[in-house]
Protein backbone atom coordinates (compact mmCIF):
# COMPACT_ATOMS: atom_id res chain seq x y z
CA UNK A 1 -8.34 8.05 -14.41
CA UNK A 2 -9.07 10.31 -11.42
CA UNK A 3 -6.00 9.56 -8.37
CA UNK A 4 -7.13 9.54 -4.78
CA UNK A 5 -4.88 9.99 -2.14
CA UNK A 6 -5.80 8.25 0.89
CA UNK A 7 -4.03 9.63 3.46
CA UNK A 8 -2.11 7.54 5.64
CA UNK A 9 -0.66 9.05 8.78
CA UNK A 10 -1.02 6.06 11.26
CA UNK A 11 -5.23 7.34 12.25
CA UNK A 12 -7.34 6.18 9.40
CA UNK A 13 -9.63 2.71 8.78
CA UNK A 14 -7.64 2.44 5.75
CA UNK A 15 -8.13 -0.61 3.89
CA UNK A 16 -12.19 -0.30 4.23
CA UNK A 17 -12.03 3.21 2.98
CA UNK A 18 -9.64 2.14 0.09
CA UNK A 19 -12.04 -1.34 -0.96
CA UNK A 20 -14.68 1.54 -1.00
CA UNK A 21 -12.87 3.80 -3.48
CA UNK A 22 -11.62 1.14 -5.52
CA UNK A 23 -15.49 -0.05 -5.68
CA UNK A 24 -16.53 2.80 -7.50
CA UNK A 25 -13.93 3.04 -9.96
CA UNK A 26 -11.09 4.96 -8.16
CA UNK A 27 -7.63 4.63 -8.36
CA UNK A 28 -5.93 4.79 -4.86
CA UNK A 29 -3.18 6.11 -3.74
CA UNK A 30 -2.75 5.19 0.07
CA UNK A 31 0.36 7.60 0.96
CA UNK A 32 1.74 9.90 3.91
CA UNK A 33 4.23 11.38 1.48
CA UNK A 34 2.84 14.73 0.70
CA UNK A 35 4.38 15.10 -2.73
CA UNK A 36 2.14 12.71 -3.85
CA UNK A 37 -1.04 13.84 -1.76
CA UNK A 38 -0.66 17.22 -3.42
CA UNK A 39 -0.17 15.75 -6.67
CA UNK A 40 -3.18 13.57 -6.05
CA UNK A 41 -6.70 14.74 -8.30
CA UNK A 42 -8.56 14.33 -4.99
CA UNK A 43 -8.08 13.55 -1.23
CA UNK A 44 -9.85 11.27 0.86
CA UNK A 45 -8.74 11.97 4.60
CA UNK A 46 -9.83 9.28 7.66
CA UNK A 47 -9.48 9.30 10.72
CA UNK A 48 -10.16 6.77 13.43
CA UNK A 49 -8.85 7.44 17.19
CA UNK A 50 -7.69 10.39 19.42
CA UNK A 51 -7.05 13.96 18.37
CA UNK A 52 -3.84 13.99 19.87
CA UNK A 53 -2.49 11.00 18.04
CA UNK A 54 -3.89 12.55 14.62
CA UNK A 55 -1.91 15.58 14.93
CA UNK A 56 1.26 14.45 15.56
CA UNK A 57 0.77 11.87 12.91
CA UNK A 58 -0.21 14.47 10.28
CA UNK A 59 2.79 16.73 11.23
CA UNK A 60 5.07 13.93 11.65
CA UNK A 61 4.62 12.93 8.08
CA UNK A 62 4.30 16.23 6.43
CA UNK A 63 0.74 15.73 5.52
CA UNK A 64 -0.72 18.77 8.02
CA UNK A 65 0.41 21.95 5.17
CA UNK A 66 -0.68 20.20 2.51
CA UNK A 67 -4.33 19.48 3.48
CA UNK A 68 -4.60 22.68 4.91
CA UNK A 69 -3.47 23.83 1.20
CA UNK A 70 -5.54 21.45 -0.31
CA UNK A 71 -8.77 22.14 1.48
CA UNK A 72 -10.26 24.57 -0.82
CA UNK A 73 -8.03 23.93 -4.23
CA UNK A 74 -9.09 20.75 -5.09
CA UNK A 75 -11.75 17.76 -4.10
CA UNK A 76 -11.35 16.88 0.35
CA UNK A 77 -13.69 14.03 1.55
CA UNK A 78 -13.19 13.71 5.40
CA UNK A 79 -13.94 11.12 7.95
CA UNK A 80 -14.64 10.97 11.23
CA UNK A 81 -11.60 12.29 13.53
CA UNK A 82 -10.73 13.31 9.98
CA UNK A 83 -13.94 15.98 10.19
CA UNK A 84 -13.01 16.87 13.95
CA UNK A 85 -9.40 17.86 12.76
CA UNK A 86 -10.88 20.31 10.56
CA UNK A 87 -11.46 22.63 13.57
CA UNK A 88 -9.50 24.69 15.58
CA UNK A 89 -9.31 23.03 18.64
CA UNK A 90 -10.54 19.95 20.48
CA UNK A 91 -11.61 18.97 23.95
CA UNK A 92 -10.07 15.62 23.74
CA UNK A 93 -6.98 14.58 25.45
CA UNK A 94 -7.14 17.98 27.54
CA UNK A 95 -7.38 20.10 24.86
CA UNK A 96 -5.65 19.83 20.97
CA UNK A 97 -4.77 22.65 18.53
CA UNK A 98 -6.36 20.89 15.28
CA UNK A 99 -5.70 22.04 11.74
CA UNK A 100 -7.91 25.58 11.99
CA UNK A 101 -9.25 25.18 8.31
CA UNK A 102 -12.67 25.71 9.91
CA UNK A 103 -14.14 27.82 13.37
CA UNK A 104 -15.33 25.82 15.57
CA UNK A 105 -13.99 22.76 18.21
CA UNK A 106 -14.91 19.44 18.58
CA UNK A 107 -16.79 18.69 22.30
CA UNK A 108 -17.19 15.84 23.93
CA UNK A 109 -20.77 14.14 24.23
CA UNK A 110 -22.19 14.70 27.54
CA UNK A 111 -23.59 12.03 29.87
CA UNK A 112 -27.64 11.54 29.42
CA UNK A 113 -29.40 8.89 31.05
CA UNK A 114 -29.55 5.94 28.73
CA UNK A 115 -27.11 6.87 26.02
CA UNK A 116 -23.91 5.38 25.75
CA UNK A 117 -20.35 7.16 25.14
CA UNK A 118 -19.05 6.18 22.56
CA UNK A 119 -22.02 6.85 20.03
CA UNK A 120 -21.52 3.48 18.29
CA UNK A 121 -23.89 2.07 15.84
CA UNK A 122 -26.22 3.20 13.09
CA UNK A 123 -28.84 6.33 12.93
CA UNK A 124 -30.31 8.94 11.09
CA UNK A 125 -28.81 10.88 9.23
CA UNK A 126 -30.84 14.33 8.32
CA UNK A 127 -29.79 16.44 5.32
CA UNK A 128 -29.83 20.02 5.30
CA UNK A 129 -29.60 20.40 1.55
CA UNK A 130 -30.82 17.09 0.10
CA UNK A 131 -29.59 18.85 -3.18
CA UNK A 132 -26.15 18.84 -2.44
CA UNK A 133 -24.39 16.22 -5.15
CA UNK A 134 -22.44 14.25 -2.06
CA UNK A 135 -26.22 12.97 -1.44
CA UNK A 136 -27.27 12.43 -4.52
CA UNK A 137 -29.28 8.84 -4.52
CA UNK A 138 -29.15 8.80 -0.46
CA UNK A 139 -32.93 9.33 0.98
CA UNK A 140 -33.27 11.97 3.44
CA UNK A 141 -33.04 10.16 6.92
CA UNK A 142 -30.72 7.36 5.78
CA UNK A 143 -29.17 5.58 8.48
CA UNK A 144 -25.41 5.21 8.58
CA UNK A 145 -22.25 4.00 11.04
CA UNK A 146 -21.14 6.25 13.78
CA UNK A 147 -18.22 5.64 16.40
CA UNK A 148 -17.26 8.16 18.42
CA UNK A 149 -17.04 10.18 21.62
CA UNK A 150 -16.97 13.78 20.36
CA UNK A 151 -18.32 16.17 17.59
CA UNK A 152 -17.76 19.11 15.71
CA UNK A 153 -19.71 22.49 16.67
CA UNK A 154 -18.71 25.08 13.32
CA UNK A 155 -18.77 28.52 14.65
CA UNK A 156 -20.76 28.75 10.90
CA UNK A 157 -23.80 27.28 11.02
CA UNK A 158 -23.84 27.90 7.16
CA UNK A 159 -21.43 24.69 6.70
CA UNK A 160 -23.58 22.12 8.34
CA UNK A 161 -24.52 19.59 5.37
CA UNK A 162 -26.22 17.39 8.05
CA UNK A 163 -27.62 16.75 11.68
CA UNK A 164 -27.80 13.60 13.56
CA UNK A 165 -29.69 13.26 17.01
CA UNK A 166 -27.74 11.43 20.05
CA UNK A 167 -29.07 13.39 23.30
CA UNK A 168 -28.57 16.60 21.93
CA UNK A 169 -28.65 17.71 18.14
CA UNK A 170 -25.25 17.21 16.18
CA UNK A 171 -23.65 18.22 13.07
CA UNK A 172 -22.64 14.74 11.25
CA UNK A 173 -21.70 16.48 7.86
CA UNK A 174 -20.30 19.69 6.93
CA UNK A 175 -19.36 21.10 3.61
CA UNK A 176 -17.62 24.48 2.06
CA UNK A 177 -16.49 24.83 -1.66
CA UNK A 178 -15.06 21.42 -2.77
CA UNK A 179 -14.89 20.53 0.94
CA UNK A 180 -17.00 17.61 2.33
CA UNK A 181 -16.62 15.93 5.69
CA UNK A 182 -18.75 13.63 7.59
CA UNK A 183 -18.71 11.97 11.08
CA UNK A 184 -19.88 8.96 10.33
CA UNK A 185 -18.23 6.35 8.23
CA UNK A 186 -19.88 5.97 4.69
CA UNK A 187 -17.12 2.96 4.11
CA UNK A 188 -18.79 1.43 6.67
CA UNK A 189 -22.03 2.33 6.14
CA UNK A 190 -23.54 0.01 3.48
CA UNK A 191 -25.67 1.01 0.33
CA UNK A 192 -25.85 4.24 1.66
């Protein structure tokens, strides 16, 4: 039976993500101890709230060396502020040193008439490789659950698995290797 760690460092939308895991047949592991996340068959990492408050939570509990270890040597599924800590730096909370494991920071929306910060609610969701087995059985275009003030911008456009539109143009999804991370929050986000 495959192990998930679902990491727990104080950030993440934990028991969702975990009832969504357990739904398809996972067994989870919902831990800030990183013996166990690196002995884990595959990480799930969340994230819901500031950047600030995610670091200090991941270093806190250990958990910061071993995703950055983990990234490329076995199965990562981000979320959310999980996604945004994959960058180097962020614009939130003045400016936050995130984990690095990707170029590229994480930028605030900016105001446009009409639009609301935070992006809250459901949209599109546009694939760039509709081939790529994280959207297998997901139509191109398939709406799903955003909340948030602030996105990623990868130095690499080659990584961006997806775009969503809010005002401007965003990457929602990115993916390298056995890496995939997403903005928006597939526990949340229904069928899809």
């Amino acid at each position: 039976m495959t192990r998930i760690a679902l990491l727990d460092y104080g950030m993440g939308n934990l028991h969702s993500a975990a009832k969504a895991l357990e739904h398809v047949g996972a067994t989870v592991d919902v831990t800030n101890d990183p013996k166990l996340v690196a002995q884990a068959d595959k990480i799930v990492f969340p994230g819901v709230g500031a950047m600030r408050d995610c670091m200090q939570g991941m270093h806190e509990a250990g958990i910061d060396e071993v995703v950055r270890h983990a990234a490329f040597n076995k199965p990562v599924l981000a979320i959310c502020v999980g996604m945004q800590a994959l960058m180097q730096r962020s614009e939130e909370n003045g400016g936050v040193d995130a984990l690095g494991i990707f170029e590229g920071s994480v930028k605030r929306f900016p105001d446009v008439d009409g639009l609301k910060v935070p992006h809250m609610g459901w949209n599109q969701v546009h694939q760039a490789d509709p081939s790529h087995p994280m959207w297998k059985d997901i139509e191109q275009d398939a709406r799903f659950y955003f909340v948030h003030s602030f996105y990623v911008e990868p130095k690499n456009s080659g990584i961006v698995a997806a775009t969503c539109d809010y005002g401007l143009e965003f990457c929602t999804a990115i993916h390298q290797e056995n890496l995939f991370a997403t903005q928006f929050h597939p526990e949340k986000s229904h069928t899809a």
